[in-house]
Protein backbone atom coordinates (compact mmCIF):
# COMPACT_ATOMS: atom_id res chain seq x y z
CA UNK A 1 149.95 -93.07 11.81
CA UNK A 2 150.76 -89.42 12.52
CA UNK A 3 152.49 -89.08 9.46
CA UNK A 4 149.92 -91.09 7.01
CA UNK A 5 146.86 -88.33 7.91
CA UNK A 6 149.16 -85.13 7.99
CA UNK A 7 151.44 -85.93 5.13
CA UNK A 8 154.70 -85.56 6.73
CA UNK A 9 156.55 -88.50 6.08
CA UNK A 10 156.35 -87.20 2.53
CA UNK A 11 157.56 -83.74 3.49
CA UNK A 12 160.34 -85.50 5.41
CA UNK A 13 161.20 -87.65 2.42
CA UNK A 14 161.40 -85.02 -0.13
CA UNK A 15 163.68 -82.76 2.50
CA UNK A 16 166.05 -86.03 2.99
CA UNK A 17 166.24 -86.93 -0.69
CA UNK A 18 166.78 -82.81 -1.48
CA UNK A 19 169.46 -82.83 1.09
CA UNK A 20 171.49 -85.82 0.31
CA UNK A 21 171.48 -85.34 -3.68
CA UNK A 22 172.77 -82.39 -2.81
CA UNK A 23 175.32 -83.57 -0.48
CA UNK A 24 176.42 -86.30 -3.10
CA UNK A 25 175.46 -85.51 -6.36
CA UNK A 26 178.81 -84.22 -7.71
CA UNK A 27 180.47 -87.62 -6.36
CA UNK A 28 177.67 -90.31 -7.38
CA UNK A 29 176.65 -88.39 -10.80
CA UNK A 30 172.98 -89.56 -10.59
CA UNK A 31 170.07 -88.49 -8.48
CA UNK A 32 169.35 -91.37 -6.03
CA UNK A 33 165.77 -91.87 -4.15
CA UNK A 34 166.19 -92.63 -0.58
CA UNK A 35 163.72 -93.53 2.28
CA UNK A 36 166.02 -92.64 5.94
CA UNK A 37 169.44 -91.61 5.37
CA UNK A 38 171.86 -94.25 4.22
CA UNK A 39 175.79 -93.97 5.08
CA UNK A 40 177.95 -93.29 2.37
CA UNK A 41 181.86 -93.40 2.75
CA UNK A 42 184.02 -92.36 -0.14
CA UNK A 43 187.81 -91.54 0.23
CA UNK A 44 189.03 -89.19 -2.26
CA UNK A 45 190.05 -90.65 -5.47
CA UNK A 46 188.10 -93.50 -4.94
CA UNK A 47 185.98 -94.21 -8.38
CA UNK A 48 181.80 -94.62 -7.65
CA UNK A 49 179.32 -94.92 -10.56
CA UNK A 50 175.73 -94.81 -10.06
CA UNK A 51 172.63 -95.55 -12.81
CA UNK A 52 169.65 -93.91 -12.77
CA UNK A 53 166.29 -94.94 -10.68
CA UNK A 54 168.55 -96.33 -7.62
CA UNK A 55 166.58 -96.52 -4.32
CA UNK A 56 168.24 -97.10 -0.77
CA UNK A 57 165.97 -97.92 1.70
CA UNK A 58 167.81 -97.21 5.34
CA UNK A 59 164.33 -96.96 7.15
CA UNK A 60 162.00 -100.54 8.22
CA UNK A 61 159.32 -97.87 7.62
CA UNK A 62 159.96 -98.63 4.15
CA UNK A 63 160.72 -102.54 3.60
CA UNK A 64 158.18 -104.97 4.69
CA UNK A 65 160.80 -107.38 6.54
CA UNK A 66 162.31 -104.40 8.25
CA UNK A 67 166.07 -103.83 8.07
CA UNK A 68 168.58 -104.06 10.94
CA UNK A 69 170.59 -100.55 10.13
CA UNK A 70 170.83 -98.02 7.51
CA UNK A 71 171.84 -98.95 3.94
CA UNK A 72 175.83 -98.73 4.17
CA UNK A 73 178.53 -98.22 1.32
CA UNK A 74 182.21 -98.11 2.48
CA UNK A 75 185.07 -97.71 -0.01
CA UNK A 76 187.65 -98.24 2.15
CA UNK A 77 190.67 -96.71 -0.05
CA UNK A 78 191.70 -94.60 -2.90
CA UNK A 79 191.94 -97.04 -5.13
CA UNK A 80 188.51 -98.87 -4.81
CA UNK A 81 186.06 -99.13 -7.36
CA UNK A 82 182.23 -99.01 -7.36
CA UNK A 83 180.07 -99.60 -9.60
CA UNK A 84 175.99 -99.65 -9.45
CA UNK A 85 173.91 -99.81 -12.65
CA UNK A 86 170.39 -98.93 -13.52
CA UNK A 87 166.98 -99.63 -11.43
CA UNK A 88 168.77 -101.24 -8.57
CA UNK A 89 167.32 -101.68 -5.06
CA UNK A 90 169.04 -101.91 -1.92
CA UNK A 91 167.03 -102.31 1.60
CA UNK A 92 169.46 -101.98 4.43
CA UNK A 93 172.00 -103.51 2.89
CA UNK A 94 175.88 -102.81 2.78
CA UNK A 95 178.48 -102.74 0.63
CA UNK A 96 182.58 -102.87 1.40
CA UNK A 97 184.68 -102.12 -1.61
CA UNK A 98 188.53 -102.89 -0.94
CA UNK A 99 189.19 -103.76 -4.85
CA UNK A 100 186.11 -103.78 -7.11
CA UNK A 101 182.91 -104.26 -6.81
CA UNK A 102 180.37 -104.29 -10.02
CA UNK A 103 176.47 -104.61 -9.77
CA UNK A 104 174.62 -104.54 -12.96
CA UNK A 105 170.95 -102.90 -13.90
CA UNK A 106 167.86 -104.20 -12.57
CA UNK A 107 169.48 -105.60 -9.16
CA UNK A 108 167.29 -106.19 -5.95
CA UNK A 109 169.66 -106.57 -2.89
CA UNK A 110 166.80 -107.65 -0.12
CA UNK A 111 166.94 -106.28 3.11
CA UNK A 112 170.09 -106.52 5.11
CA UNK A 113 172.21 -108.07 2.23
CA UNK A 114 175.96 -107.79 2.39
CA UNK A 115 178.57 -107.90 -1.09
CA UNK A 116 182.64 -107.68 0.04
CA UNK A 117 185.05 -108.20 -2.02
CA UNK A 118 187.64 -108.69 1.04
CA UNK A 119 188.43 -110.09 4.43
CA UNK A 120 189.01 -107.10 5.83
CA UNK A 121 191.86 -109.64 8.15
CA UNK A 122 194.82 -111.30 7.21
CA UNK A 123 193.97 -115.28 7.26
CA UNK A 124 197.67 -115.80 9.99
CA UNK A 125 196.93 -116.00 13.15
CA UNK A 126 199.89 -113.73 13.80
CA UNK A 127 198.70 -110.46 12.12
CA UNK A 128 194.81 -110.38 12.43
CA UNK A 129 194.52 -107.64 15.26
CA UNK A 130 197.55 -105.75 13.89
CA UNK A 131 198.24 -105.60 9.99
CA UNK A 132 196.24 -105.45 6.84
CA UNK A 133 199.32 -106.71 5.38
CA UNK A 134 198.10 -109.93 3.02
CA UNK A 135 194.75 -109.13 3.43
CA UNK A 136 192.38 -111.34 0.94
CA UNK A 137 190.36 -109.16 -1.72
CA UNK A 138 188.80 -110.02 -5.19
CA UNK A 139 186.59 -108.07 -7.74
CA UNK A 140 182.91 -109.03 -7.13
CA UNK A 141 180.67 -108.91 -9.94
CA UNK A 142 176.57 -109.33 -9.72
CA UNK A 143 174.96 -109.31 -13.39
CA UNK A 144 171.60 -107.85 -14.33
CA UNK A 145 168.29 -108.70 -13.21
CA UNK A 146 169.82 -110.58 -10.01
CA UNK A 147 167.84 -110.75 -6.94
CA UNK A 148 169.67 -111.45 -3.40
CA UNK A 149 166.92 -112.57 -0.67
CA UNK A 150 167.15 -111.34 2.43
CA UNK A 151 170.69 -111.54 5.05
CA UNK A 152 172.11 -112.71 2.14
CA UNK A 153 176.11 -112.71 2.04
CA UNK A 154 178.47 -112.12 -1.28
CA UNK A 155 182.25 -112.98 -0.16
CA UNK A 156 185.15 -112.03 -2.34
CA UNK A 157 185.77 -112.83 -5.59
CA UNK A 158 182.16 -114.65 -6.62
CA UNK A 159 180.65 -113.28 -9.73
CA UNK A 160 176.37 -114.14 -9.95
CA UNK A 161 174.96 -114.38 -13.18
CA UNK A 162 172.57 -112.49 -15.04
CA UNK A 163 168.85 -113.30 -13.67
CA UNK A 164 169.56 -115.99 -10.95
CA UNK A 165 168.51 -116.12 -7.39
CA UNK A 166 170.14 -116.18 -4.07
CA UNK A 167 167.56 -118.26 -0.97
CA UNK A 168 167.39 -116.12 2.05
CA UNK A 169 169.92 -116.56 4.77
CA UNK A 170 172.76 -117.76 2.04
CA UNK A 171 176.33 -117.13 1.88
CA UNK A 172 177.63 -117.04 -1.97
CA UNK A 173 181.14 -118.05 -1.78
CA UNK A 174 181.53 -119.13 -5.63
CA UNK A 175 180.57 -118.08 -8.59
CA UNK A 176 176.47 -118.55 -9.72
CA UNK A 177 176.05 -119.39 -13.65
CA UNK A 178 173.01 -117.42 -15.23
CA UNK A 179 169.52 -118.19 -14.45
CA UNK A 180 169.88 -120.30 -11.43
CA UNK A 181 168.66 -120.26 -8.02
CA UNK A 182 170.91 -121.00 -5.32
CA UNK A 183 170.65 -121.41 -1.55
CA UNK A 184 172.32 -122.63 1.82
CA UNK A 185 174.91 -122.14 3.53
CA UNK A 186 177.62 -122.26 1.61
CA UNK A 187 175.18 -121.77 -1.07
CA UNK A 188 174.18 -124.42 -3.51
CA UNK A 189 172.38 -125.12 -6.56
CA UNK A 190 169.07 -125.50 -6.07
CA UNK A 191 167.06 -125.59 -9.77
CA UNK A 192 167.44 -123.55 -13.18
CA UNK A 193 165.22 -120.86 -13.77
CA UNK A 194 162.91 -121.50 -16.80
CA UNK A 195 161.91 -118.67 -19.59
């Protein structure tokens, strides 16, 4: 309430945003419009391309539903590969990049969605607590105009189609043709999406 009648929310917003474009401007090439400070972890040499108009909301302040923490993007090597097109919203969402991981224009990522494109553990028994030897990973692709509902999970490898859906709650382990919606857990067809 406090900062509806004095205005400072907006102060604070336009300080945050000033700050981190800033901060990350040479590295993400594009202004971005935050609401709360988002987490942003880039190795050197790792390759990150941002559109223009990108919002990260990393306060509930902001997103209706509320989100559970910060909006989070982790390349977590050298060689990893981001890329985030045009007009794409994220609300306390996270992305891991091992590989590749492609989003195109016009994306919604509802609050607290999650895109990996590894398993961050070796499947053996053996090696889980102590290697990242054989560790799982896969280029992850989401086309334009996609919207992910809310805790929605991406795993490695699935590419979503330009315009389709993803239900609340689902986990996308395989690949979602163009103009679908999909939900469940694993997700499944649900109905095509009519022009």
């Amino acid at each position: 309430m406090f900062y509806r009648w004095w205005g400072l929310r907006t102060i604070q917003l336009k300080i945050e945003n000033t700050w981190f474009n800033f901060l990350y401007k040479k590295r993400l090439g594009n202004k971005l419009q935050i609401f709360g400070f988002p987490f942003i972890f880039m190795p050197k040499g790792a390759e990150v391309k941002f559109g223009t108009g990108i919002r990260l909301i990393s306060d509930s302040y902001f997103s209706e539903p509320g989100i559970n923490h910060p909006v989070m993007i982790r390349l977590m090597n050298k060689n990893a590969k981001l890329t985030v097109g045009n007009n794409v919203g994220i609300s306390g969402g996270g992305i891991c990049v091992q590989t590749e991981v492609e989003i195109g224009n016009d994306v919604m990522l509802g609050a607290n969605s999650f895109i990996t494109d590894t398993d961050f553990h070796p499947v053996g028994p053996e090696n889980r607590r102590r290697s990242r030897e054989g560790v799982g990973t896969k280029k992850v692709t989401i086309e334009d105009n996609v919207f992910l509902g809310m805790n929605v999970i991406v795993l490695k490898g699935v590419t979503i189609g330009k315009n389709s859906i993803v239900g609340a709650g689902s986990v996308v382990a395989t690949d979602i043709p163009p103009n679908q919606i999909w939900a469940g857990v694993p997700a499944k067809f649900v109905k095509e999406i009519k022009s």
